[in-house]
Protein backbone atom coordinates (compact mmCIF):
# COMPACT_ATOMS: atom_id res chain seq x y z
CA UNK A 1 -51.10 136.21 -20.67
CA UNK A 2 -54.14 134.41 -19.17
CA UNK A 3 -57.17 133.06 -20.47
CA UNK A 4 -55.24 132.07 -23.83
CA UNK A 5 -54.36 128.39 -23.39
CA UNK A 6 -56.38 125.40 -24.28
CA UNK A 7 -55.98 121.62 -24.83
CA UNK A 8 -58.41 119.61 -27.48
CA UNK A 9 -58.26 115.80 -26.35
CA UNK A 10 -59.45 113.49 -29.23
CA UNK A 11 -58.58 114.25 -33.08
CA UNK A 12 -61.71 112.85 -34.37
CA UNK A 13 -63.95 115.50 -36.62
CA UNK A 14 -65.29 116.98 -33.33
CA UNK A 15 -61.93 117.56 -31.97
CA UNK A 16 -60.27 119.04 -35.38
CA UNK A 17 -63.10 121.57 -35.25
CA UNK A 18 -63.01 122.92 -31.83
CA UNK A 19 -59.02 123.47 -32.11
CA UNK A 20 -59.14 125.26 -35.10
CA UNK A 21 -62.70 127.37 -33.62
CA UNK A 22 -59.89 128.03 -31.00
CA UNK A 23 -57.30 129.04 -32.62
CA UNK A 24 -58.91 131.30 -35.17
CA UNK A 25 -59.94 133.21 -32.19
CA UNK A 26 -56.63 133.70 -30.87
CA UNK A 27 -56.07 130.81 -28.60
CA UNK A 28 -52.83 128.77 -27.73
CA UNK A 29 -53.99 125.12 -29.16
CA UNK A 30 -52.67 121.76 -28.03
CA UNK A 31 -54.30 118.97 -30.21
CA UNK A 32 -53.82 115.38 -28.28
CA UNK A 33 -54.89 112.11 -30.15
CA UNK A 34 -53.93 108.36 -28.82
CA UNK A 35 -53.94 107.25 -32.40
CA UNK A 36 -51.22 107.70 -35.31
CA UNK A 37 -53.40 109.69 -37.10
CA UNK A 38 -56.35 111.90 -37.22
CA UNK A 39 -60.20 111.57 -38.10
CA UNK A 40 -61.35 109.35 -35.26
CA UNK A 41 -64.07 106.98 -37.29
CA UNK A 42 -63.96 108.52 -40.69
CA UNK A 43 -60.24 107.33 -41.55
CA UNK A 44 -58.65 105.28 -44.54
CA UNK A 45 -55.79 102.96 -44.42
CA UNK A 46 -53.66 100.96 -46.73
CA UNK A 47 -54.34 97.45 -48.04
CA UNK A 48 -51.67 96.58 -50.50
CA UNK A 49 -51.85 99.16 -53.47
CA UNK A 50 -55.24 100.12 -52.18
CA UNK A 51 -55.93 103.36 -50.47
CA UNK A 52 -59.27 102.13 -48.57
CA UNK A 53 -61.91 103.99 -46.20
CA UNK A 54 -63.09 102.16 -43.07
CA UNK A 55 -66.54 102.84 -44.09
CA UNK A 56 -68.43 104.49 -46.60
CA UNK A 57 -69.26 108.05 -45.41
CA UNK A 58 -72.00 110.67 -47.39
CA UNK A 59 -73.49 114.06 -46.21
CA UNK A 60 -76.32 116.05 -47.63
CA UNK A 61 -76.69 119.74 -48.77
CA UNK A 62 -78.30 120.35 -45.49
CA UNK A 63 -75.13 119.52 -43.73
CA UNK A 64 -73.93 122.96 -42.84
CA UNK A 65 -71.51 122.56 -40.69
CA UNK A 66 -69.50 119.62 -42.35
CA UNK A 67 -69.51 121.93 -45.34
CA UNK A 68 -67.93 124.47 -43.40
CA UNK A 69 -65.58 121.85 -42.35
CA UNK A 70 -64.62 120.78 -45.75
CA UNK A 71 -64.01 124.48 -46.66
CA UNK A 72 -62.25 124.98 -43.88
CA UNK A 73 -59.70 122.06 -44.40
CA UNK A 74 -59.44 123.12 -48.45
CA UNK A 75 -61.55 119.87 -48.85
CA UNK A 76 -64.93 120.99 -50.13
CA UNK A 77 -63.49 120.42 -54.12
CA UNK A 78 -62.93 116.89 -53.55
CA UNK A 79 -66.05 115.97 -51.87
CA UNK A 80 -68.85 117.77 -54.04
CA UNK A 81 -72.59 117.22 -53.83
CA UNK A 82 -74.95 115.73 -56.42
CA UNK A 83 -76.55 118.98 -58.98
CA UNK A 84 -79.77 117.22 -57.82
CA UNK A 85 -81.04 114.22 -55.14
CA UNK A 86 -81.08 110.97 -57.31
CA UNK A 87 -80.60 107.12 -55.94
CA UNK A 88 -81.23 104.74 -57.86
CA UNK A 89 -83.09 101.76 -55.78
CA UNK A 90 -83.14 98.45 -56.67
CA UNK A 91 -85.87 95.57 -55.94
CA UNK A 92 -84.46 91.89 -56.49
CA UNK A 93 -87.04 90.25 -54.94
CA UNK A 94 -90.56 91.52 -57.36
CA UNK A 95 -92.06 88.78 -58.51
CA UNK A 96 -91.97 89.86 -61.64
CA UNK A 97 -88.32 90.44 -61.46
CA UNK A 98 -85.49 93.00 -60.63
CA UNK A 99 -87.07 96.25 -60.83
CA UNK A 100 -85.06 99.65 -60.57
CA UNK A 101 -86.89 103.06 -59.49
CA UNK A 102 -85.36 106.44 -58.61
CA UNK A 103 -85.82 108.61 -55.57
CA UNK A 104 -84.86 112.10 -57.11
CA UNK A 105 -86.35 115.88 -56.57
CA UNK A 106 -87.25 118.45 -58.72
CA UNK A 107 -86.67 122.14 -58.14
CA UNK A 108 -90.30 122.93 -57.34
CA UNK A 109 -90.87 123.79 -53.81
CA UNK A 110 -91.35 121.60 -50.93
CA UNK A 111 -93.08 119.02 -50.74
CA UNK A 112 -93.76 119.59 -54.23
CA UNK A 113 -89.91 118.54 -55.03
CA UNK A 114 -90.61 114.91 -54.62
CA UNK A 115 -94.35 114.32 -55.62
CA UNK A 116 -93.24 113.51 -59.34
CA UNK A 117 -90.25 110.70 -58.13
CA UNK A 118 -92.93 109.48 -55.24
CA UNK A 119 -95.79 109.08 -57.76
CA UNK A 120 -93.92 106.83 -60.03
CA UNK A 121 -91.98 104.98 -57.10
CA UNK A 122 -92.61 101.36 -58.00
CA UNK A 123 -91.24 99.71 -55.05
CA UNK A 124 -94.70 100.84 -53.42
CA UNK A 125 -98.53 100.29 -54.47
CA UNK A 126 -100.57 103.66 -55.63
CA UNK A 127 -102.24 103.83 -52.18
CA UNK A 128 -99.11 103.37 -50.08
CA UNK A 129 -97.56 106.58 -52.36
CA UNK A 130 -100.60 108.44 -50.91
CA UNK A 131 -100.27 107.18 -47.30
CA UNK A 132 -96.22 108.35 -47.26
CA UNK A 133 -97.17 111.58 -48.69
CA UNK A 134 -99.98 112.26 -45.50
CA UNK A 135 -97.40 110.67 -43.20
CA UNK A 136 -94.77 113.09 -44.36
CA UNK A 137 -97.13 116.04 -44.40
CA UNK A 138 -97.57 114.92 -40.02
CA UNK A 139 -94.10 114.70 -39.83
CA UNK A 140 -93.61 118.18 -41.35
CA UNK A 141 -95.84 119.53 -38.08
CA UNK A 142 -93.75 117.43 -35.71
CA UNK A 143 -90.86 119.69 -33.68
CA UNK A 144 -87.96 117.50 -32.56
CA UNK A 145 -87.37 119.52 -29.83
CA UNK A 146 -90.20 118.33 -28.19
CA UNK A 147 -89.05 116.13 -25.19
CA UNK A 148 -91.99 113.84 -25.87
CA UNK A 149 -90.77 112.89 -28.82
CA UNK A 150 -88.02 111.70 -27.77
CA UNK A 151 -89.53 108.91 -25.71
CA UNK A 152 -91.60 107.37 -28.44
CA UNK A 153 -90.17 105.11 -31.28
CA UNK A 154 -90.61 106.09 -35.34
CA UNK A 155 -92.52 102.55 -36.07
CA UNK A 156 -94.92 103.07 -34.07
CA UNK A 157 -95.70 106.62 -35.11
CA UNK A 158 -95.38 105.16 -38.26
CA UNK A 159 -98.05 102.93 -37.99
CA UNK A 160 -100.67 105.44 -36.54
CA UNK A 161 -100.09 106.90 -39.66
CA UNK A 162 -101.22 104.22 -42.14
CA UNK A 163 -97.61 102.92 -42.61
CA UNK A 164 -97.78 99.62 -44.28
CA UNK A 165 -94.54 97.12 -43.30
CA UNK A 166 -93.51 97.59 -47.10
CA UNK A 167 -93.65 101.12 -47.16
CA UNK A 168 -91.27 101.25 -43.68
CA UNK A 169 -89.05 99.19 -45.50
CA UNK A 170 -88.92 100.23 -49.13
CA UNK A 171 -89.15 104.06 -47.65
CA UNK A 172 -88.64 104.69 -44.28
CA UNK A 173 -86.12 102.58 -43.10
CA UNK A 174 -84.31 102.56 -46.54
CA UNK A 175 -83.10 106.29 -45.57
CA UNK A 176 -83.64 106.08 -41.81
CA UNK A 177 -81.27 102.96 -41.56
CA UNK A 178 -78.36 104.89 -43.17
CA UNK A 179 -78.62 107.74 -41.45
CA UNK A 180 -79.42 106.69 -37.88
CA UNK A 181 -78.40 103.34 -38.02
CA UNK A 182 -80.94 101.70 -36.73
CA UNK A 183 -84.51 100.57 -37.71
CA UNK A 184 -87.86 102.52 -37.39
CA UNK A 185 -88.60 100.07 -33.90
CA UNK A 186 -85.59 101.13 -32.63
CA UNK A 187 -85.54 105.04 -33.80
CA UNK A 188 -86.43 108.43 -31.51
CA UNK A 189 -89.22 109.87 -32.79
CA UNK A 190 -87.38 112.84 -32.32
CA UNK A 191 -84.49 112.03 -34.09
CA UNK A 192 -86.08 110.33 -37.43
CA UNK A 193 -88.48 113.74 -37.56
CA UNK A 194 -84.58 116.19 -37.60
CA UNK A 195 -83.85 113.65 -40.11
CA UNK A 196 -86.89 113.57 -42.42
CA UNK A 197 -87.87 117.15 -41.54
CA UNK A 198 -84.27 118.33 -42.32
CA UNK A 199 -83.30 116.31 -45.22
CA UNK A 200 -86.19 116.02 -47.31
CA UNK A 201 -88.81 118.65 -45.90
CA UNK A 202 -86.58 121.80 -45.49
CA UNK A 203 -85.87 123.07 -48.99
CA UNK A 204 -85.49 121.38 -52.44
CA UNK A 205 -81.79 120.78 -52.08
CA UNK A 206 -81.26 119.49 -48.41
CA UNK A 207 -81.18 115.72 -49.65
CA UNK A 208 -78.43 115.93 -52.19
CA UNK A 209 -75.90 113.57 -51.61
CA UNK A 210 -72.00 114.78 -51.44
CA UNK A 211 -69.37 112.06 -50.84
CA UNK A 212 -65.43 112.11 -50.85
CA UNK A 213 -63.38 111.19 -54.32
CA UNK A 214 -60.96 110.90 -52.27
CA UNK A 215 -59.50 108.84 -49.48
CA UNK A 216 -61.34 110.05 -46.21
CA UNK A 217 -57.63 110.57 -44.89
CA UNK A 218 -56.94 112.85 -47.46
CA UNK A 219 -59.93 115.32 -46.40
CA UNK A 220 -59.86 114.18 -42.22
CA UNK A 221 -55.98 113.46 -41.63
CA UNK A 222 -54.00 115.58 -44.07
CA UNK A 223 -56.07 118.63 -44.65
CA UNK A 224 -57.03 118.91 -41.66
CA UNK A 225 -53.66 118.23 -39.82
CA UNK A 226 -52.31 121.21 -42.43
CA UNK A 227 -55.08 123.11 -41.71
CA UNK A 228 -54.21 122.70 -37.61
CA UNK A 229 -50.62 123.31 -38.78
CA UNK A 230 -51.50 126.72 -40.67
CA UNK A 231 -53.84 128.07 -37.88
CA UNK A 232 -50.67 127.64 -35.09
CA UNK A 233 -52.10 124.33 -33.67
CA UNK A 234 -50.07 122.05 -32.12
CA UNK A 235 -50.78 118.40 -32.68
CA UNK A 236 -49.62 115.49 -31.10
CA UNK A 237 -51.06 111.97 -32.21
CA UNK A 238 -49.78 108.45 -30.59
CA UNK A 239 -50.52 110.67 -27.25
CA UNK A 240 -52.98 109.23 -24.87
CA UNK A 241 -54.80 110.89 -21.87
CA UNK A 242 -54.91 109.40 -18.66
CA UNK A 243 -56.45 112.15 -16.45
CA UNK A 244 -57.72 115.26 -16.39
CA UNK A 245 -57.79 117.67 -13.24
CA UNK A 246 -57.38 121.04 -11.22
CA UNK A 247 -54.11 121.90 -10.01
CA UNK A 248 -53.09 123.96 -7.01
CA UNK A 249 -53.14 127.55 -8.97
CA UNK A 250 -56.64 126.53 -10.62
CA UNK A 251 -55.59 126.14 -14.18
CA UNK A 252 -56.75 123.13 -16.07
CA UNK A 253 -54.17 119.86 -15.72
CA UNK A 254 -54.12 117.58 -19.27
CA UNK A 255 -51.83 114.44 -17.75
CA UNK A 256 -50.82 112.22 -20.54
CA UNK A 257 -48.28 108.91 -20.39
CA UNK A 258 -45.27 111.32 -20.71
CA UNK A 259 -45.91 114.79 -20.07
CA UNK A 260 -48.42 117.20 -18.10
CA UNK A 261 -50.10 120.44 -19.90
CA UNK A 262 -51.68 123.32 -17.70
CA UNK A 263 -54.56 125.17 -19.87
CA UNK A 264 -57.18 127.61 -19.03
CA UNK A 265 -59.76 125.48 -21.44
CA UNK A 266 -60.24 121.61 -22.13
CA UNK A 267 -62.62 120.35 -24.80
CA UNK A 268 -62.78 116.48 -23.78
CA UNK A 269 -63.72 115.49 -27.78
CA UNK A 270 -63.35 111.80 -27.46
CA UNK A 271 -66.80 108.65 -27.42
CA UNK A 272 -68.78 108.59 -24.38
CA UNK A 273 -67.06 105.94 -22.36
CA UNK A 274 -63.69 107.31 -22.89
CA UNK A 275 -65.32 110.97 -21.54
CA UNK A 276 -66.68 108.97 -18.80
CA UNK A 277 -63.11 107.57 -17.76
CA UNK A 278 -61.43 111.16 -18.01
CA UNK A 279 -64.12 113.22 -16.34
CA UNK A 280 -62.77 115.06 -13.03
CA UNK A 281 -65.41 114.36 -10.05
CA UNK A 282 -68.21 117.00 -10.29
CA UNK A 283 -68.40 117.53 -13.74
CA UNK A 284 -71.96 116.58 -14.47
CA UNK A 285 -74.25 116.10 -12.17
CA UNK A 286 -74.78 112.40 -13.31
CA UNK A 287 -72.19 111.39 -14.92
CA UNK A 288 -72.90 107.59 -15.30
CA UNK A 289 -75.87 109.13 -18.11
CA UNK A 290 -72.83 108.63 -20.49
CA UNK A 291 -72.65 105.21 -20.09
CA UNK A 292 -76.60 104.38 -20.56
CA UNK A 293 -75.91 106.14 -24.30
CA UNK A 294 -75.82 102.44 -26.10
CA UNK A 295 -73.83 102.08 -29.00
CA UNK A 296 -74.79 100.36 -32.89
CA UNK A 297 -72.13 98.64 -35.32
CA UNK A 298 -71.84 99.19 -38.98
CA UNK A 299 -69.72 97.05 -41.05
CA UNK A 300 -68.65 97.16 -44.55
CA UNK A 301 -67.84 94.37 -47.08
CA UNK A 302 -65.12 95.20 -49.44
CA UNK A 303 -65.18 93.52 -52.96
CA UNK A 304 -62.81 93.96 -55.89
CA UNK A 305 -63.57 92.72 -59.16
CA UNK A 306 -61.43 92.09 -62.17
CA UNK A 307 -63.61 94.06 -64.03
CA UNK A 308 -66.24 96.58 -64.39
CA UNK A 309 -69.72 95.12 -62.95
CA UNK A 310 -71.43 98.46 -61.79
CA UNK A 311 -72.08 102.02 -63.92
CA UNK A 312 -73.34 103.52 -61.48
CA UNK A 313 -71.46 105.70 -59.04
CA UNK A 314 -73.90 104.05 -55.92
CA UNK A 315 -77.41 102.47 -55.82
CA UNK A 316 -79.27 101.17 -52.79
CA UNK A 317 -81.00 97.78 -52.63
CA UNK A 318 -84.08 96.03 -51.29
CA UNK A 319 -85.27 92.69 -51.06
CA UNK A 320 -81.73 91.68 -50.29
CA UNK A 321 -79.35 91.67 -47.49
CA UNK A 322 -77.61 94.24 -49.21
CA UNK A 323 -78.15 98.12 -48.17
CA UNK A 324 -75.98 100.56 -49.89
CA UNK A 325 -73.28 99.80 -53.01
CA UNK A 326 -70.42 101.87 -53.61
CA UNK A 327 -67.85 102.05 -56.85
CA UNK A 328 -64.82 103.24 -54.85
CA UNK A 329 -62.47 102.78 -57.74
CA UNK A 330 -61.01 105.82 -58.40
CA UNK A 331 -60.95 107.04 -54.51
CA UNK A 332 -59.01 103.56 -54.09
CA UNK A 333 -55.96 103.93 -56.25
CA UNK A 334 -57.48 100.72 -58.34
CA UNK A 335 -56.27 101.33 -62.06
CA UNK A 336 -55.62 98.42 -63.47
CA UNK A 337 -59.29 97.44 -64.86
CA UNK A 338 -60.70 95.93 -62.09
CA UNK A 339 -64.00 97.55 -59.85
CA UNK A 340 -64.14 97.69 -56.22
CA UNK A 341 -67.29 97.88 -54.60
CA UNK A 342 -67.76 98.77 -50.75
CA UNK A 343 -71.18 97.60 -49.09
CA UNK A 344 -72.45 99.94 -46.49
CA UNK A 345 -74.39 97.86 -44.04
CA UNK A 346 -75.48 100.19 -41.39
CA UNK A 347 -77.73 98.17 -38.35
CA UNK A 348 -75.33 95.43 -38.45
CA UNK A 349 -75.70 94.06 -35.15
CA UNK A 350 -76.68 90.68 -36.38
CA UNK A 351 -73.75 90.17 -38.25
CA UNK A 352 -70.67 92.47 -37.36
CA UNK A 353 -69.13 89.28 -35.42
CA UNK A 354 -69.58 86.91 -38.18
CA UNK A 355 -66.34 85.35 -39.91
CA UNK A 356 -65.03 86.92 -43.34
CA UNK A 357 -66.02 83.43 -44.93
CA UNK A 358 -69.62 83.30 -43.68
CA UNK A 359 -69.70 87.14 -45.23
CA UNK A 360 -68.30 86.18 -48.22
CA UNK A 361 -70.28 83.32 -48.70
CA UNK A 362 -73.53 85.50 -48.08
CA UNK A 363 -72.89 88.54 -49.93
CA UNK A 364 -70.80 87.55 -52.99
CA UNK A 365 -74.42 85.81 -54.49
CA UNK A 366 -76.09 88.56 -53.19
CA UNK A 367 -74.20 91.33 -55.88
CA UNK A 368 -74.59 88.33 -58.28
CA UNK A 369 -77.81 88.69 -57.90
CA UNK A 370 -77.92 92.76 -57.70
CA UNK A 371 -75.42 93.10 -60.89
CA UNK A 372 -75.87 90.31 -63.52
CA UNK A 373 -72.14 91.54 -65.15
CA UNK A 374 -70.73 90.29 -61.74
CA UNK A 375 -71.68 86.81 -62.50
CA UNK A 376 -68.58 86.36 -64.59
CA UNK A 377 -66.40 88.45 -62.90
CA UNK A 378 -63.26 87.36 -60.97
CA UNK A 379 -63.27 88.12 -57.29
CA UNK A 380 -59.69 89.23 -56.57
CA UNK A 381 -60.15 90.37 -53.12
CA UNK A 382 -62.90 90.40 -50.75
CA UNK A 383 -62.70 91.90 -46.69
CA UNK A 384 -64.38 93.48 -44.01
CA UNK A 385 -64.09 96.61 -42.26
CA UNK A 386 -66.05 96.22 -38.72
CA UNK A 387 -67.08 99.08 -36.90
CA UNK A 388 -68.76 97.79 -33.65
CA UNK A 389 -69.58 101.60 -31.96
CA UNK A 390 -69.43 103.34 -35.12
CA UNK A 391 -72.53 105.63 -33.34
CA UNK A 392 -74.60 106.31 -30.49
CA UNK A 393 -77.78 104.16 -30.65
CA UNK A 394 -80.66 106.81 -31.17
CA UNK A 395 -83.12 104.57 -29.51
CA UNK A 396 -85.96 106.14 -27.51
CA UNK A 397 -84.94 108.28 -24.47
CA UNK A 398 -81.51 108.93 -25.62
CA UNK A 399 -82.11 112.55 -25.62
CA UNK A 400 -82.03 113.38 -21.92
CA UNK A 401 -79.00 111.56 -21.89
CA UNK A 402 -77.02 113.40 -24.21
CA UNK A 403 -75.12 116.19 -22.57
CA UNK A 404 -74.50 119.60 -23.65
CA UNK A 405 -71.04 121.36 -24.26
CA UNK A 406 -70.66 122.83 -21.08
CA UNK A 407 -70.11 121.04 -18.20
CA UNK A 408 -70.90 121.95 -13.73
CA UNK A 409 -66.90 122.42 -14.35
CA UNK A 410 -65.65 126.02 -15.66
CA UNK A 411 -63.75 125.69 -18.26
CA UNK A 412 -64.31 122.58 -19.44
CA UNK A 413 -66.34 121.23 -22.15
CA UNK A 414 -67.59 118.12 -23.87
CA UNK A 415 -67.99 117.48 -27.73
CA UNK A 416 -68.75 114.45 -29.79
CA UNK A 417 -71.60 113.57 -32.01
CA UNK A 418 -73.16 111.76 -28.94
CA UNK A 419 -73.34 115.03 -27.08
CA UNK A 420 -76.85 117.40 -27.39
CA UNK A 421 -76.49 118.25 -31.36
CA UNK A 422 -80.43 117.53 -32.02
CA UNK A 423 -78.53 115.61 -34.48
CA UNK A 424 -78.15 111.60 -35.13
CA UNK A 425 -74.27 110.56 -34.67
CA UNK A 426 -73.18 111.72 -38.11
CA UNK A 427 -70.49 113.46 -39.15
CA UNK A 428 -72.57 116.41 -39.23
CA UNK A 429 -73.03 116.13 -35.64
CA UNK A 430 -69.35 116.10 -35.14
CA UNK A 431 -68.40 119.07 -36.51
CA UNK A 432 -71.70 120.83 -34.76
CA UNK A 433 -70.90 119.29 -31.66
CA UNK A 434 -66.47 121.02 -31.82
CA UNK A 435 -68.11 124.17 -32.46
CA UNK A 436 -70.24 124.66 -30.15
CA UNK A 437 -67.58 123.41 -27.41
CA UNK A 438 -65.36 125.93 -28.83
CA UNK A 439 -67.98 128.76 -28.55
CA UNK A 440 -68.96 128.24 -25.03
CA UNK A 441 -65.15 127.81 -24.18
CA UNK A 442 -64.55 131.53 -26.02
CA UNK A 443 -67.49 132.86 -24.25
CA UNK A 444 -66.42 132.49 -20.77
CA UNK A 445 -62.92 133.33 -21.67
CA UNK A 446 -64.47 136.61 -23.37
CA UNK A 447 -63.55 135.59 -26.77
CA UNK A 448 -66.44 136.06 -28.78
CA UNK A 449 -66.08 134.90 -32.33
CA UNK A 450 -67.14 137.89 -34.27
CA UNK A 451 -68.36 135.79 -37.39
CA UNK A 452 -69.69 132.10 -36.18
CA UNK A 453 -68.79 129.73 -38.91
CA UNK A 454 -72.03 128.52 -40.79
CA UNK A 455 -73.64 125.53 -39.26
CA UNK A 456 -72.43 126.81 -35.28
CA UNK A 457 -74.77 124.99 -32.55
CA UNK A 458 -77.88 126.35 -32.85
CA UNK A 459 -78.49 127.22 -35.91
CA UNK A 460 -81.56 126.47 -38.11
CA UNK A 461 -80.40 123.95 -40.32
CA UNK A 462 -81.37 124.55 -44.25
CA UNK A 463 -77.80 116.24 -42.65
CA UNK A 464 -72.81 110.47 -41.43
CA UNK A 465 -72.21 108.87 -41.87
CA UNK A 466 -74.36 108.36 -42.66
């Protein structure tokens, strides 16, 4: 048979999707990964009797596609949402004190659903609650898929709109920085408004938060590699591509270090440079685009405690170095008493280089400070994850140079959360990103997919990695 062969390179989230899109629709898979296991940049890994994730990774209600995913994979159980959006922010720097507020919705309508938590929102004065609720109303009005947007940055829209420096950073850039990972200044107007206008101006329930109980290997390695397994995928991890090309009969050539694979279809899933490297001449029209798509770190600080310091399940932070707290206790295999915290510090450039002891030294006063019961706890271990491309910087401009799944080659396709999603590089975008490779790749083959999975490119949605 023809027309019934095709070879995923890159095992990451966008990868995993498009072979399974593929095979559900008949297809011959062959999964290749260069690392020993699957998930690309949502992974876990062993640190004595810990289980531990390389980073902290949440999605929202809105995230259609990633839901499908976790269905898909048998996952969706072990990564469940919030009943209702609720994060509990913390201000260690008012004068008159620590002072706690809540960012939570109701089930009234929008923008109704957050009026009640936004009027009582200490961590701003009663005129700057009035100036974020006009701002957001603009915002609502804004279309992302206007290419002017794209070239402008959020702070400075911000500002046009009466956005005081405290209300950017108590507001703005407290959920802007996790999910774009990157500061208003340095933010796509187009991509904050999919953010805001998506995750908190869509429907009452877009914000709420889910997260993983579980090891992110668990859900992104061993679900899904059953899941591959199940729908006749064939999967080959410590397998790395070095070229990709036509051969003399026309059929798609997948070269790796030991072996050769002919295929009708190729869905290059793998970051921007590496897509670069692998891309046969005459694939895009300007294919050095990829390598103008900048890239922004995130690093995490791991911290286990001899003892219970936090009650909450997360909380974010201002007035602090600290971003984002964690309890990753349970997920961790930790049972013997202790807590262990994981610090999600997204924008990191300024310190994803420094040593562990400079870290430690900063942020172990820092939680002291956060969570008075951690002033008399034992420290028993304390590390870093670093993640120095964890995403696509989505400064201003990066929009026109974000390609689309198809390529000027037939037959082969690109996905990746850098590639045209409309979405920031989240794991959302990832998912989006495999299936609509996988759709354009059963198009021209004349496999339609009867029933596209919910969240497929180009869908309205109802949000990484954060």
């Amino acid at each position: 048979m023809t027309g019934n062969r095709a070879v995923v390179v890159g095992g990451g989230l966008a990868g995993v999707t498009a072979a399974l899109e593929l095979a559900d629709a008949g297809l011959r898979v062959t999964l290749l990964e260069g690392r020993p296991r699957l998930g690309g940049l949502a992974f876990s890994f062993k640190r004595g009797e810990l289980t531990v994730d390389n980073g902290q990774h949440v999605y929202l209600r809105c995230c259609t596609a990633y839901r499908w995913f976790l269905d898909r994979v048998g996952g969706a159980a072990l990564a469940p949402l919030q009943d209702r959006l609720d994060v509990p922010v913390l201000d260690v720097a008012h004068p008159g004190g620590p002072r706690l507020g809540r960012l939570r919705r109701t089930a009234l309508p929008v923008p109704l659903h957050l009026a009640s938590s936004l009027a009582r929102y200490p961590h701003l004065s009663l005129a700057e609650r009035a100036s974020v609720a006009r701002a957001a109303l603009a915002l609502r009005a804004l279309d992302p898929a206007d290419p002017a947007l794209d070239g402008l940055d959020f702070e400075t829209w911000l500002a046009r709109y009466g956005q005081s420096p405290r209300a950017i950073e108590a507001l703005w850039d407290l959920v802007g920085i996790a999910t774009l990972n990157a500061t208003a200044d340095q933010t796509s107007l187009a991509l904050a408004a999919m953010v805001f206008k998506t995750g908190l101006l869509s429907e009452p329930g877009a914000a709420d938060i889910g997260w993983a109980r579980v090891p992110l290997g668990d859900l992104h390695d061993a679900l899904a590699r059953k899941a591959l397994d199940a729908a006749g995928v064939r999967t080959e991890v410590r397998t790395r591509v070095t070229a990709i090309s036509r051969d003399a009969q026309g059929d798609w050539r997948v070269d790796t270090e030991g072996d050769s694979l002919t295929a009708d279809a190729v869905v290059l899933a793998v970051p921007q440079r590496e897509a670069h490297g692998l891309l046969p001449h005459g694939a895009l029209a300007d294919p050095d685009k990829l390598l103008d798509i900048g890239t922004a770190p995130i690093l995490n600080v791991h911290v286990v405690y001899d003892r219970k310091v936090l009650k909450q399940p997360f909380f974010a932070a201002l007035g602090t170095p600290v971003q984002w707290v964690f309890d990753r206790t349970d997920a961790s295999g930790l049972t013997d008493g202790g807590q262990y915290l994981a610090l999600s510090q997204s924008a990191a450039q300024d310190h994803i280089d420094e040593p562990v002891s400079v870290l430690r030294a900063a942020y172990l006063p820092e939680l002291e400070r956060l969570l008075p019961a951690a002033r008399g706890a034992k420290v028993r271990d304390f590390f870093v994850t670093r993640e120095r491309t964890a995403t696509f910087a989505p400064t201003p401009g990066v929009g026109r140079l974000r390609p689309g799944a198809r390529t000027d080659a037939p037959g082969l396709y690109l996905a990746g959360a850098w590639t045209a999603t409309g979405w920031p590089a989240t794991m959302e975008s990832a998912v989006r990103s495999g299936q609509a490779a996988a759709h354009a790749a059963l198009a021209a083959l004349g496999r339609h997919r009867e029933n596209p999975p919910l969240g497929s490119a180009g869908a309205t949605p109802s949000r990484s990695s954060a």
